[in-house]
C-alpha atoms as a PDB file:
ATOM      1  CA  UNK A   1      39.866  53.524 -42.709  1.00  0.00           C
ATOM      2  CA  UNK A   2      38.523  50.012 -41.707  1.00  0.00           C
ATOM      3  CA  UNK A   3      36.015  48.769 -44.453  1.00  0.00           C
ATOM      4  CA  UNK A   4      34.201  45.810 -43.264  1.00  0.00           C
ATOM      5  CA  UNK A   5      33.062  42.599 -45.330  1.00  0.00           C
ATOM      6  CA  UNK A   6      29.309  41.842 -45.100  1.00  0.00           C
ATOM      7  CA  UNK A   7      27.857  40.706 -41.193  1.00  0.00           C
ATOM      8  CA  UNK A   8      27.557  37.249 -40.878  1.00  0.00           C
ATOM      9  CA  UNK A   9      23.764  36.134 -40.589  1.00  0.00           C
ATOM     10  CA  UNK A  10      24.604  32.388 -39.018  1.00  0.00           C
ATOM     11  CA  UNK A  11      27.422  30.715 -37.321  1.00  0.00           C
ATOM     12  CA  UNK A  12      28.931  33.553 -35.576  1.00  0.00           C
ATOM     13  CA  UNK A  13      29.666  35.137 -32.024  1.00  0.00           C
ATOM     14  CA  UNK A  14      29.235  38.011 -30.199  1.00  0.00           C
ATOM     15  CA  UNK A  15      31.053  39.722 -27.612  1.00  0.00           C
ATOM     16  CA  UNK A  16      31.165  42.972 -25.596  1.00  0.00           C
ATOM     17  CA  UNK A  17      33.690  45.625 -27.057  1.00  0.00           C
ATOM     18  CA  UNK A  18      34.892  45.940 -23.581  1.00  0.00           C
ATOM     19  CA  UNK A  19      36.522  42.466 -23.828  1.00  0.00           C
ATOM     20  CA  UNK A  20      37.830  43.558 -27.238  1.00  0.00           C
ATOM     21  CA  UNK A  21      39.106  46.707 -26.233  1.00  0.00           C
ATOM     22  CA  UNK A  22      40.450  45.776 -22.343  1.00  0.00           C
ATOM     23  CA  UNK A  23      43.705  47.398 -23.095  1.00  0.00           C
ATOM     24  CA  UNK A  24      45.129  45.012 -19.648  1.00  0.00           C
ATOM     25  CA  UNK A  25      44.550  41.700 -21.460  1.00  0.00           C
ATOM     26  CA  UNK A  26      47.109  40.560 -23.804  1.00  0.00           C
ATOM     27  CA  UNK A  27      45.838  39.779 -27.822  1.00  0.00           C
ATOM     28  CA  UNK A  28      46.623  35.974 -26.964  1.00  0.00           C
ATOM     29  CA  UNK A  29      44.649  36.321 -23.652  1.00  0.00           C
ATOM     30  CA  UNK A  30      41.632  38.197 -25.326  1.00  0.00           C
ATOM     31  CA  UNK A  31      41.273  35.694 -28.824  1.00  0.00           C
ATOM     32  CA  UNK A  32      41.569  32.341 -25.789  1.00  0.00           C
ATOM     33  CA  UNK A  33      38.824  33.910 -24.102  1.00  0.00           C
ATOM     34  CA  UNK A  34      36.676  35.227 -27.398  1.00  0.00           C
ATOM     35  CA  UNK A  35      37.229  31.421 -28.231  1.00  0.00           C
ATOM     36  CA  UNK A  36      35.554  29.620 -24.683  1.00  0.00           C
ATOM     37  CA  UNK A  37      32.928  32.556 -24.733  1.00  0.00           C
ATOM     38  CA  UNK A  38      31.721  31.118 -28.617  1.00  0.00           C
ATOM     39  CA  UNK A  39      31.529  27.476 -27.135  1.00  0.00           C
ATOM     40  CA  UNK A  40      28.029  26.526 -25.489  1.00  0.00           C
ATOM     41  CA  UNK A  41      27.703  26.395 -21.742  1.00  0.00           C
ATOM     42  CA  UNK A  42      29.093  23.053 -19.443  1.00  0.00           C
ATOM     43  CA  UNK A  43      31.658  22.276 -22.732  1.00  0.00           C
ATOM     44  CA  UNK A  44      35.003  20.472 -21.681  1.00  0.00           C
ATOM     45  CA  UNK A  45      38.067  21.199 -22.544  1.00  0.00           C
ATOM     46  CA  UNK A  46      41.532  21.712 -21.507  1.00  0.00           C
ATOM     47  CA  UNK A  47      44.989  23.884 -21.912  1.00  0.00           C
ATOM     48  CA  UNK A  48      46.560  21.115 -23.845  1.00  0.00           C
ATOM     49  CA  UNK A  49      43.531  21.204 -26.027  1.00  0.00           C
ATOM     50  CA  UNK A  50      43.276  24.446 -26.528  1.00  0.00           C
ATOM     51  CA  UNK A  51      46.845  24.156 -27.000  1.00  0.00           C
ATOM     52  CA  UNK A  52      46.869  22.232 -29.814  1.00  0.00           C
ATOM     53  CA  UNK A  53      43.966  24.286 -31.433  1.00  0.00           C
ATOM     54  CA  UNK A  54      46.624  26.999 -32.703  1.00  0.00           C
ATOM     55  CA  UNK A  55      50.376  27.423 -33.007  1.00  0.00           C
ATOM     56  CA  UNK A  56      50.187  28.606 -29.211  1.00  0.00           C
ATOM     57  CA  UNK A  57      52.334  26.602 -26.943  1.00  0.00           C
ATOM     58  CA  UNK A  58      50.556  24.805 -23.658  1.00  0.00           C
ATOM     59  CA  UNK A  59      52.411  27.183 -21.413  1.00  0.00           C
ATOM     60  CA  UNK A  60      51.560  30.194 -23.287  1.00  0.00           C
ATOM     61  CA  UNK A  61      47.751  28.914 -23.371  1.00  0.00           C
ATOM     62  CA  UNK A  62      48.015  28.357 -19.532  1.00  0.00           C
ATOM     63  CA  UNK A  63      49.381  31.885 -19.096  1.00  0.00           C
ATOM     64  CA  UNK A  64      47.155  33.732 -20.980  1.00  0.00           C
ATOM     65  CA  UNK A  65      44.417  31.634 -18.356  1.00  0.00           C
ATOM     66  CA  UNK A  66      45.688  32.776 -15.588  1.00  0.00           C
ATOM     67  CA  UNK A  67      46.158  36.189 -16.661  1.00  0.00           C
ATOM     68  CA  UNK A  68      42.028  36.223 -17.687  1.00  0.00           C
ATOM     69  CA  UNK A  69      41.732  35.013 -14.477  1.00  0.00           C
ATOM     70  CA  UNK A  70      43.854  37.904 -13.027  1.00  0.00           C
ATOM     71  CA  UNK A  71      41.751  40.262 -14.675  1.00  0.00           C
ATOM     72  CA  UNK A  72      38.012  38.750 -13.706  1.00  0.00           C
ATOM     73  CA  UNK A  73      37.024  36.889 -16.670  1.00  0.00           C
ATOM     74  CA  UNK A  74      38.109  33.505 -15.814  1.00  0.00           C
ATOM     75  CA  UNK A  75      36.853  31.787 -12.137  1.00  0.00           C
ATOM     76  CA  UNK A  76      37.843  28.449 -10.995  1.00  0.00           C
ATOM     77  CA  UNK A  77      35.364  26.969  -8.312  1.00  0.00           C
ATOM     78  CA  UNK A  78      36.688  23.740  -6.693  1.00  0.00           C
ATOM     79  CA  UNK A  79      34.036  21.645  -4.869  1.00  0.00           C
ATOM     80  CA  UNK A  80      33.896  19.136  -2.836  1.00  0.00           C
ATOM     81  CA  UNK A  81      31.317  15.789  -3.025  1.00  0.00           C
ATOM     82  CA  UNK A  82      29.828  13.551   0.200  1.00  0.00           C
ATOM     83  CA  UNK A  83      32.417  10.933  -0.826  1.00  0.00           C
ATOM     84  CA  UNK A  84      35.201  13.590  -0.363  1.00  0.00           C
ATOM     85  CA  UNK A  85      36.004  13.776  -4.056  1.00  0.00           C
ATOM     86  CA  UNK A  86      36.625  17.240  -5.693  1.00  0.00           C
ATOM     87  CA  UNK A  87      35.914  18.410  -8.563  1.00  0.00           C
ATOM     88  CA  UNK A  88      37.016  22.006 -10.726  1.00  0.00           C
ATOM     89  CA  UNK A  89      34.616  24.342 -12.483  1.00  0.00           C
ATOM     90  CA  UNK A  90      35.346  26.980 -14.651  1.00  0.00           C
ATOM     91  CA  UNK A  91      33.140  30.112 -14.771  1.00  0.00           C
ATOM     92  CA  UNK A  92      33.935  32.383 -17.946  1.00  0.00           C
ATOM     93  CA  UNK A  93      32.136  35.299 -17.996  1.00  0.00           C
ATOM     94  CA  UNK A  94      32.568  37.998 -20.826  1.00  0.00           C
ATOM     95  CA  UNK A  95      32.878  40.667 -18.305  1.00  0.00           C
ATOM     96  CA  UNK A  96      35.401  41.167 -16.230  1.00  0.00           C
ATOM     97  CA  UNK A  97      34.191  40.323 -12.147  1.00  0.00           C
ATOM     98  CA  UNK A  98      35.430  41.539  -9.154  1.00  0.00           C
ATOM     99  CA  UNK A  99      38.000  38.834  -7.620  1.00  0.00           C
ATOM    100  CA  UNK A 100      36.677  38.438  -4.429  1.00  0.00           C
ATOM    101  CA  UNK A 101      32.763  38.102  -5.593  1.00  0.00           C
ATOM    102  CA  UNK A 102      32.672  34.270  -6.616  1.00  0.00           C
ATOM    103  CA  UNK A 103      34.142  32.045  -3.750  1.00  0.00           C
ATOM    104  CA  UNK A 104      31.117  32.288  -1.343  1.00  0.00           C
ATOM    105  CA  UNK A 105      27.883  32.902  -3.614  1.00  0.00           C
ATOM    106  CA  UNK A 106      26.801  29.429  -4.933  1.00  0.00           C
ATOM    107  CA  UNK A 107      23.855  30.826  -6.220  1.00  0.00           C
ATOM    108  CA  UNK A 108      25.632  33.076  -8.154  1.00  0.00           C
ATOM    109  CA  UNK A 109      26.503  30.703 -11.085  1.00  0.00           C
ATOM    110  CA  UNK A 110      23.445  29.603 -11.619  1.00  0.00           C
ATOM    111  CA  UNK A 111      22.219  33.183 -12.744  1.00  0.00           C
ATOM    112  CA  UNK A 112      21.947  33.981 -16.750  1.00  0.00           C
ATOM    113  CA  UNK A 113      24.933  35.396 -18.681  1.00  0.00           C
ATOM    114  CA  UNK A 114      27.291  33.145 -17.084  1.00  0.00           C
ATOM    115  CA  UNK A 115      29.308  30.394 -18.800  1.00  0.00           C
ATOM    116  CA  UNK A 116      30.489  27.205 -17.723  1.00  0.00           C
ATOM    117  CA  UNK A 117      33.338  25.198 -18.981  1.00  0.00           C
ATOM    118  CA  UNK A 118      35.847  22.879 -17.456  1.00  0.00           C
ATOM    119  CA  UNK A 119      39.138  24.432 -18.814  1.00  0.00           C
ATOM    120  CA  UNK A 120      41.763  22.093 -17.034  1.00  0.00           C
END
């Protein structure tokens, strides 16, 4: 029996049990992603700094990144500018998407409930 310790009332995050409980996602893979999904929207970071946030090794963070990308929770969108420069964006979302329903729709990340970060 699981006895819990009072709610937090402040200073706390929360998440769909179906990202807690997607049996396909590793522990490592599902605590990376509970971690971007508390940070606020357009927030930089990258594997080495998430990296160096716990005892996790860089190629262990990058794994578990591609592996929540596997599954739909993680999106990379590379654009392109007028002066030919590109540029990477990172879509979390805290539900896993279909893979092939990002690429084309622009307007797509602009709608609520997504989050943006530039995970590198």
């Amino acid at each position: 029996m699981i006895i819990r310790a009072a709610r937090p009332h402040q200073n706390y995050t929360v998440v769909h049990n179906e990202l807690i409980e997607d049996q396909s996602l590793t522990w490592k893979a599902r605590g990376i992603l509970v971690y971007l999904l508390s940070k606020p929207d357009h927030w930089r970071t990258t594997a080495a700094h998430l990296a160096s946030q716990s005892p996790e090794g860089i190629h262990s963070v990058r794994a578990a990144l591609q592996q929540l990308e596997r599954a739909g929770y993680v999106r990379r969108i590379k654009k392109q500018n007028t002066r030919g420069q590109w540029s990477t964006y990172t879509v979390i979302f805290d539900r896993p998407q279909p893979v092939d329903n990002y690429v084309e729709k622009v307007g797509y990340l602009s709608t609520a409930g997504v989050r943006f970060s530039d995970v590198g």
